[in-house]
Protein backbone atom coordinates (compact mmCIF):
# COMPACT_ATOMS: atom_id res chain seq x y z
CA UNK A 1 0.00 0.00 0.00
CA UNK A 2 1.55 3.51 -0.97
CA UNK A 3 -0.14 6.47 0.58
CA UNK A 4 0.81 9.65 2.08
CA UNK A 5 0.28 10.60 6.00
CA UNK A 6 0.30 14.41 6.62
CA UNK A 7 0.21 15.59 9.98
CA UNK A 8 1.04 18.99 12.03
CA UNK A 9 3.94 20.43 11.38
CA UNK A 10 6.93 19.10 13.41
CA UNK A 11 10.78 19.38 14.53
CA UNK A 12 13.07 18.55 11.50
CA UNK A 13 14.69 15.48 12.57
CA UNK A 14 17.12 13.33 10.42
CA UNK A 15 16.56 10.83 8.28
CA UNK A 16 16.55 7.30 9.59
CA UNK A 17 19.22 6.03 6.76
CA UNK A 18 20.06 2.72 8.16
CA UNK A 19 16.57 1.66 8.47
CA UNK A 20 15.29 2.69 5.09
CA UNK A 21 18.59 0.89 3.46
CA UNK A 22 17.53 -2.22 5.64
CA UNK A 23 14.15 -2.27 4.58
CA UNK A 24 15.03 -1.80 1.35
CA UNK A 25 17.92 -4.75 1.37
CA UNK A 26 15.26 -7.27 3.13
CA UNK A 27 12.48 -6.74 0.53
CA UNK A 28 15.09 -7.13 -2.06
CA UNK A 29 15.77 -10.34 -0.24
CA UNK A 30 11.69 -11.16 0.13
CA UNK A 31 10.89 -10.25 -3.51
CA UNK A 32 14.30 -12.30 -4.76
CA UNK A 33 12.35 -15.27 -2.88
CA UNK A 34 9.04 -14.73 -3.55
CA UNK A 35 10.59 -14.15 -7.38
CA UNK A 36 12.02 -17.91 -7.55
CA UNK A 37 8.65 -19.97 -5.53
CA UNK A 38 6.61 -18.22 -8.52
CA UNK A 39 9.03 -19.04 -11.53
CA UNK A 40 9.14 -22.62 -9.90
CA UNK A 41 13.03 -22.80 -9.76
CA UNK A 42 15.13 -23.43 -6.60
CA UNK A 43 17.63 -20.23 -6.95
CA UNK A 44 17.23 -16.66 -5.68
CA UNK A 45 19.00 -15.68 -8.84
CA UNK A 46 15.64 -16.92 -10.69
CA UNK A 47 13.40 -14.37 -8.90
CA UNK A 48 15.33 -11.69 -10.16
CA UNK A 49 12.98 -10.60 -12.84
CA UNK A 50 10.25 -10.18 -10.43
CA UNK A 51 12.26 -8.83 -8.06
CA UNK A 52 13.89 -6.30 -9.76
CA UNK A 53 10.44 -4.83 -11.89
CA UNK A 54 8.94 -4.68 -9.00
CA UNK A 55 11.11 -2.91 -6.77
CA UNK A 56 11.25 -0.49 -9.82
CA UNK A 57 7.95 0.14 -10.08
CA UNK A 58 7.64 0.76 -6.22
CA UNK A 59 10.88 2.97 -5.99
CA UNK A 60 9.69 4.94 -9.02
CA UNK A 61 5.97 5.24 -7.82
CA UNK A 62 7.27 6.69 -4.12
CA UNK A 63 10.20 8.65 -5.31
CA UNK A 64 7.70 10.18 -7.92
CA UNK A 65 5.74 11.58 -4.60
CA UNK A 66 9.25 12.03 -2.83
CA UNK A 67 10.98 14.69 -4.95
CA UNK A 68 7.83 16.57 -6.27
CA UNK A 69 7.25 16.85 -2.38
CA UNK A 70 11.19 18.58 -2.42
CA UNK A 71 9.85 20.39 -5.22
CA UNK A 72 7.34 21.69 -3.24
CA UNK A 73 9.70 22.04 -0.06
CA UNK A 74 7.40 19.98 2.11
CA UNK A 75 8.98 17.81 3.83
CA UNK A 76 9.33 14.01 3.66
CA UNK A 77 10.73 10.43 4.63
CA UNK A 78 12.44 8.63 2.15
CA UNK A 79 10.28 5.69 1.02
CA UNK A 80 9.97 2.51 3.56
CA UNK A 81 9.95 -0.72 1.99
CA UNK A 82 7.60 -3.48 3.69
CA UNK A 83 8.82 -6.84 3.29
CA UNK A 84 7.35 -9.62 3.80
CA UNK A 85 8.52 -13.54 3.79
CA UNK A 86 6.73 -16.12 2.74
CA UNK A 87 3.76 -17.05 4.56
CA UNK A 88 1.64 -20.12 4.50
CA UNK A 89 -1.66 -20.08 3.84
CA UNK A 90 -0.79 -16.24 2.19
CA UNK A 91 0.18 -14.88 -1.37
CA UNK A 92 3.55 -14.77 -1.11
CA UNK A 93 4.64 -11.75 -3.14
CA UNK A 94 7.24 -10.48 -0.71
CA UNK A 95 6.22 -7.31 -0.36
CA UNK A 96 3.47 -5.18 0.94
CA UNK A 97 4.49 -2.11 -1.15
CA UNK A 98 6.55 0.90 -0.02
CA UNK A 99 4.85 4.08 1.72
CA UNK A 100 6.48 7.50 2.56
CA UNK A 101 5.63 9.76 5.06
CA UNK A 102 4.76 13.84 4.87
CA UNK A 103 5.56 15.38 7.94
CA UNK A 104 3.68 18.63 7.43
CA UNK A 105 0.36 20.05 6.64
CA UNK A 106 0.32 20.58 2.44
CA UNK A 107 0.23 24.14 2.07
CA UNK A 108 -2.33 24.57 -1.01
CA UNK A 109 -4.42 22.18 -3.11
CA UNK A 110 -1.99 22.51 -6.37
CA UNK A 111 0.90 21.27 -4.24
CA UNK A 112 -1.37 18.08 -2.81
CA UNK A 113 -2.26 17.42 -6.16
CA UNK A 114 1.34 17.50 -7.38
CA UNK A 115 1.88 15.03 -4.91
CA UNK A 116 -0.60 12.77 -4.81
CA UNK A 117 -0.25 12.50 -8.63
CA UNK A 118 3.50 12.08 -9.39
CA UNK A 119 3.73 8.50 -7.84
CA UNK A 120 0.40 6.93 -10.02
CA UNK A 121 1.82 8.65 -13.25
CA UNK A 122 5.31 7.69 -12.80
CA UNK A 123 4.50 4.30 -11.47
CA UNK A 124 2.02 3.59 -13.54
CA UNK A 125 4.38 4.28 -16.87
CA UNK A 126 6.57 1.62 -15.36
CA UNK A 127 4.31 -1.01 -14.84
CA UNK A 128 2.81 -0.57 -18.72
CA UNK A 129 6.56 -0.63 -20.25
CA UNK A 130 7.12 -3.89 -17.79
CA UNK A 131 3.39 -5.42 -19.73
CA UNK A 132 4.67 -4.48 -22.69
CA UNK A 133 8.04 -5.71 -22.49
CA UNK A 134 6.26 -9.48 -20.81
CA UNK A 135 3.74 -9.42 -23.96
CA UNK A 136 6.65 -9.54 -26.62
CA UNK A 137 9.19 -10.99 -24.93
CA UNK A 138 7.06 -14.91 -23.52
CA UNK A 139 9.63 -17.41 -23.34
CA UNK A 140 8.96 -20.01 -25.88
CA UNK A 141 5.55 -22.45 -25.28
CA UNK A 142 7.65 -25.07 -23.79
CA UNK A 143 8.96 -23.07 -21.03
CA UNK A 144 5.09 -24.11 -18.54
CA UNK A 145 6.78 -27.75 -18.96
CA UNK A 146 9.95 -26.55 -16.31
CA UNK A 147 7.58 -25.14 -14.11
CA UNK A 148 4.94 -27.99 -14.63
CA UNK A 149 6.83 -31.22 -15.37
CA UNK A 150 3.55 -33.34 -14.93
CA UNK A 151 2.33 -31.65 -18.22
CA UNK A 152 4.80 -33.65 -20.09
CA UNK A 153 2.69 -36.71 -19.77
CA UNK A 154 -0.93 -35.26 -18.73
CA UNK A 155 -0.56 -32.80 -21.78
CA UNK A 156 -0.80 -29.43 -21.54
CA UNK A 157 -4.28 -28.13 -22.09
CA UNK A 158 -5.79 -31.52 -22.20
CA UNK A 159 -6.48 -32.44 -18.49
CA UNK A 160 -8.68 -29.22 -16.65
CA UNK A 161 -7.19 -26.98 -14.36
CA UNK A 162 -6.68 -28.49 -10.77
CA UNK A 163 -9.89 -27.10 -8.06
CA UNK A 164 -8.10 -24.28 -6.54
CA UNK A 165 -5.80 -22.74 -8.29
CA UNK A 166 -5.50 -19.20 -8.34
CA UNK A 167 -6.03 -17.30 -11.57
CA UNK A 168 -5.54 -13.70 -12.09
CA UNK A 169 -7.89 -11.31 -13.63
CA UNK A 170 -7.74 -8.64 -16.23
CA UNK A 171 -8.32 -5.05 -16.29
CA UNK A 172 -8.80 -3.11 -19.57
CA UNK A 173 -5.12 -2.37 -19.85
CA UNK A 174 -4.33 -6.13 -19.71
CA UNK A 175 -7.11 -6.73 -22.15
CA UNK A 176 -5.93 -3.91 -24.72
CA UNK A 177 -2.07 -5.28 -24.46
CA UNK A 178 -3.54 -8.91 -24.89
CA UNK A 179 -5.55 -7.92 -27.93
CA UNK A 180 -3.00 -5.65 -29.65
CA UNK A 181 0.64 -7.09 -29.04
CA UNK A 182 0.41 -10.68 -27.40
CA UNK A 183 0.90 -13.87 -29.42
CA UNK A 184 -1.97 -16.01 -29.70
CA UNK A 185 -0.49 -18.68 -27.58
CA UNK A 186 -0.75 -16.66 -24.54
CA UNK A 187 -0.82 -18.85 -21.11
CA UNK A 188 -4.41 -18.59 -19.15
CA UNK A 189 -4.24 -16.83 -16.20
CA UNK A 190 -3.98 -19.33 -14.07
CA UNK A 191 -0.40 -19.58 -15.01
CA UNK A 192 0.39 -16.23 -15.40
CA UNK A 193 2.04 -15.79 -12.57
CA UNK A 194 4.68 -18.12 -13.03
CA UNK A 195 6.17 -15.32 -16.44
CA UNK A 196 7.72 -12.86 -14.09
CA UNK A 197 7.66 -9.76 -16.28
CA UNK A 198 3.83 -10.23 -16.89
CA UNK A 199 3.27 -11.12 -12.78
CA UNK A 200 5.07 -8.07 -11.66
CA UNK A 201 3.72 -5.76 -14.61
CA UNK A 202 0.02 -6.84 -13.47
CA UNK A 203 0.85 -6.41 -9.78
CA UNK A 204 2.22 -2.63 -10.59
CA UNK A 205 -0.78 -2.40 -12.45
CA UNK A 206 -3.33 -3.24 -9.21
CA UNK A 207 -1.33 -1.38 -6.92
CA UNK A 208 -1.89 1.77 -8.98
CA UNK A 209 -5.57 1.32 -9.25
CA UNK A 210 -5.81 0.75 -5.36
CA UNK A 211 -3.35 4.04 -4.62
CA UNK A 212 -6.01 5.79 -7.26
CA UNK A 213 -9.29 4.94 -5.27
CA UNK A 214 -10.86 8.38 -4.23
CA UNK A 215 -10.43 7.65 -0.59
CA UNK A 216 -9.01 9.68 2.68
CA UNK A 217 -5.33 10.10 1.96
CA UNK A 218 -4.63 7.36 -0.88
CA UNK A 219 -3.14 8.92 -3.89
CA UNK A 220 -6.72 9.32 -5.24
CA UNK A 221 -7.96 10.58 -2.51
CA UNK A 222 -5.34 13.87 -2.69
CA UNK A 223 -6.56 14.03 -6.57
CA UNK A 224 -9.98 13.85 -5.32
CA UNK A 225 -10.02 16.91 -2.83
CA UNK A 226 -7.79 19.13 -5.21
CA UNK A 227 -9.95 18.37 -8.00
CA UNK A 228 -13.40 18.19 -6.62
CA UNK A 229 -12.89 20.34 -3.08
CA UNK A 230 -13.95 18.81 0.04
CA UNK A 231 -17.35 17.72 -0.63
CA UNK A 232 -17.04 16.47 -3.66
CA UNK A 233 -14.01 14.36 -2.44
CA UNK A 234 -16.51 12.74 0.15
CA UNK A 235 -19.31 12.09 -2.18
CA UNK A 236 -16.49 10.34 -4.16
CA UNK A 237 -15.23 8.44 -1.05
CA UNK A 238 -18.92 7.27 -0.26
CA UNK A 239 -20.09 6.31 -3.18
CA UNK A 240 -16.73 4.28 -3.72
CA UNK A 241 -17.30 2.68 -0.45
CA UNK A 242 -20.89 1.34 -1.52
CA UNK A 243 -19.41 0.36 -4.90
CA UNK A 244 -16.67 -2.33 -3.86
CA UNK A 245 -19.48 -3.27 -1.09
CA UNK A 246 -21.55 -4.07 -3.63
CA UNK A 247 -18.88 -5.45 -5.69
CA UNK A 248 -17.66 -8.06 -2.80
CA UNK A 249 -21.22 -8.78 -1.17
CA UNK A 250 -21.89 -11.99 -3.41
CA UNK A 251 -18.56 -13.62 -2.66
CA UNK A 252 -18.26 -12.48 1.09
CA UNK A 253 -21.94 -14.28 0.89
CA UNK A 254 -20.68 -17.39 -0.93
CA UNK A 255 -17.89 -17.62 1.44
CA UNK A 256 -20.33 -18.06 4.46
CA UNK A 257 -23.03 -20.09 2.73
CA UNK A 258 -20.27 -22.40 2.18
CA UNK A 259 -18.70 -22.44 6.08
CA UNK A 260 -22.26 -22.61 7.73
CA UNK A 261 -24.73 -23.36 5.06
CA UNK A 262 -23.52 -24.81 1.85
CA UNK A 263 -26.93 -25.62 0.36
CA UNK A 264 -27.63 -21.89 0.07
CA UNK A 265 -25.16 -21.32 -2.10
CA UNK A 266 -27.15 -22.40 -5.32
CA UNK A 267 -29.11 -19.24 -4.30
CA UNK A 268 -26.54 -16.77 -5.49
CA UNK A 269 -27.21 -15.69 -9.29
CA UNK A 270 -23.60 -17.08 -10.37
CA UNK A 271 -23.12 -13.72 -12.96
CA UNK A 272 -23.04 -12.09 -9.49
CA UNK A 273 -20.23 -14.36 -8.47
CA UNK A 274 -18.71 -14.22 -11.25
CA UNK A 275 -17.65 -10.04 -10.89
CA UNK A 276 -17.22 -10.77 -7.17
CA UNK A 277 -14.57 -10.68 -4.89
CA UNK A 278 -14.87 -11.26 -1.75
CA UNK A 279 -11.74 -9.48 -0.72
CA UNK A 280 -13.09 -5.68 -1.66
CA UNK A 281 -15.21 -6.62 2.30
CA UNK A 282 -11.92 -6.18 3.49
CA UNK A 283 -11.15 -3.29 1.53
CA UNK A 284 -14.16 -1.51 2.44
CA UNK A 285 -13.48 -1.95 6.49
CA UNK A 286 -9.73 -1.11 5.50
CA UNK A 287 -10.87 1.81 3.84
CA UNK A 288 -13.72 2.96 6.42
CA UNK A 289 -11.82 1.93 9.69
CA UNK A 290 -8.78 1.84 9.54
CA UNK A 291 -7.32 4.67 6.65
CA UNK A 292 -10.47 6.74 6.80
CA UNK A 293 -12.52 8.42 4.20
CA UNK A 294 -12.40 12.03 4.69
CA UNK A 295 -9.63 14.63 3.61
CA UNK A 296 -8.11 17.24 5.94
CA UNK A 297 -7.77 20.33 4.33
CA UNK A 298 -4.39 22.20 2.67
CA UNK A 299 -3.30 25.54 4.49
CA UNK A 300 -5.30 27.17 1.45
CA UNK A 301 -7.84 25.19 -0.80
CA UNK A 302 -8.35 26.93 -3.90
CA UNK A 303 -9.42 25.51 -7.82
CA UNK A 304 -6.42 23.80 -9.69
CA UNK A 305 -5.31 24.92 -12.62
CA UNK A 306 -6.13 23.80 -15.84
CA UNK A 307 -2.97 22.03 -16.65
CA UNK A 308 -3.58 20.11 -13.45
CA UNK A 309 -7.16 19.41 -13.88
CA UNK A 310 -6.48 17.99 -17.48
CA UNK A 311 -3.51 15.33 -15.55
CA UNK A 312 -6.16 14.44 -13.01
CA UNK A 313 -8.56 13.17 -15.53
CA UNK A 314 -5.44 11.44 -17.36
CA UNK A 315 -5.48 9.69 -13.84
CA UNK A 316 -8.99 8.80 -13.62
CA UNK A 317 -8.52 7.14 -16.99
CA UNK A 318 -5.76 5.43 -15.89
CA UNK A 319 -7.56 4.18 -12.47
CA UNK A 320 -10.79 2.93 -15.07
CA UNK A 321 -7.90 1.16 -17.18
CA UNK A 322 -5.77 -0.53 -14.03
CA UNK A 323 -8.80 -1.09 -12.02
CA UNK A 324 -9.67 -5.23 -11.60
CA UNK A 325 -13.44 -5.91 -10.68
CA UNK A 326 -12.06 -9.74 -9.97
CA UNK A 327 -8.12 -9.55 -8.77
CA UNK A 328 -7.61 -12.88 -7.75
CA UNK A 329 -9.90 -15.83 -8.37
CA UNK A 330 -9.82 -19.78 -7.75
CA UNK A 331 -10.78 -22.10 -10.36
């Protein structure tokens, strides 16, 4: 998660180097890991595709809000890396994303909203050269047998996909890239994740649409208020909230029909289920509870200009394009 924390203004105190370098050096370790257990091979050195695009994208995305905060001369951490091992039971992507912190009140609403915008744009260019790059550079078809020797003699394509495996979804800029520039022997997403460039390139990809919802103080949110003033901003936040509720109330529902009464299930219309994820439940109390929805204001609110107001719809497109109804789904 990559979002922005403004609070009073404060003593200057120095930057915490050694921790930010050790944060940084143990999520290059967790990614390196996380890297190989997707790409199926038993070396660190084999995660270092995944590793290293998405550490890029993540360094780019929070140095984007970083210096534009120097810019600004507001100050602000360096970016702290959250890694995280391996987990059972958990997706192991060995990271939880990279956050910085502003340690004053923003003085006006063009300097929030140079802010808040400089990670999603910069990230979000990284993440579509990354797709790009995965769509014309797929190993050749052979390489799922390395990963999936059992293919060899089940034949791959011919037996269905085991119950439970996780496939990703698609948003509209995986859907354009797949349509214009991939070969027609594209994996199924239920194997995407073991092509690192792809994996990493579609992880950038949800991590900028979540940083662009219109809530509190994610990146969206700070586009939000500048754009749209403080009322606006919590209409936006509101109606969001009711939107992923509604877009994670059939599978939250499933999910307990099945624990407690499993014949109920059939009851569910299963084109509901099908653009439902239960995890956006979370997401809502995450969002509600725990970052908040509302905005506090700059030093002085006033309208953006319209240079500015033209980039924040250039992010709103690019939050409809990254934006996945379904991230994660089991077969």
């Amino acid at each position: 998660m990559n979002f922005s924390i403004n609070q009073p203004r404060t003593t200057p105190a120095l930057e915490k180097y050694p921790l930010h370098l050790a944060l940084f050096l143990m999520t290059v370790l967790t990614t390196l890991w996380a890297g190989a257990f997707w790409a199926g091979q038993g070396t660190l050195l084999s995660g270092l595709p995944y590793s290293f695009c998405l550490l890029l994208f993540l360094s780019v995305h929070e140095f984007g809000h970083y210096f534009t905060a120097l810019h600004h001369r507001v100050r602000a951490t360096l970016p702290y890396y959250i890694p995280v091992p391996p987990l059972p039971m958990f997706l192991s992507l060995g990271t939880m994303g990279a956050v910085i912190k502003i340690k004053e009140r923003i003085p006006n609403t063009n300097t929030l909203f140079d802010i808040g915008i400089a990670g999603p744009l910069s990230g979000f260019a990284v993440c579509a050269g990354v797709l790009v790059y995965g769509f014309l550079h797929l190993p050749p078809a052979d390489f799922i047998y390395t990963v999936h020797p059992e293919y060899l003699t089940q034949g791959y394509g011919q037996t269905p996909v085991p119950q439970g495996t996780l496939s990703l979804g698609k948003n509209l800029l995986w859907i354009a890239l797949e349509y214009f520039i991939a070969p027609k022997n594209l994996p199924p997403m239920s194997e995407m994740y073991h092509y690192p460039f792809l994996f990493a390139g579609w992880l950038g990809s949800l991590i900028t649409a979540l940083n662009l919802l219109p809530v509190g103080q994610l990146d969206g949110g700070h586009i939000t208020y500048a754009m749209f003033g403080r009322k606006g901003h919590a209409n936006a936040a509101r109606a969001f909230l009711l939107f992923i509720v509604l877009l994670g109330f059939p599978a939250f529902l499933e999910l307990l029909f099945s624990l407690f009464k499993p014949d109920a299930v059939v009851l569910i219309p299963p084109v509901l289920l099908h653009w439902s994820w239960s995890g956006w439940m979370l997401w809502a109390f995450v969002l509600s509870r725990l970052i908040g929805l509302n905005h506090p204001p700059t030093w002085h609110d006033h309208p953006l200009t319209a240079q500015r107001t033209l980039l924040g719809w250039l992010a709103i497109v690019i939050f409809v394009l990254t934006f996945t109804p379904v991230p994660f789904g089991m077969t």
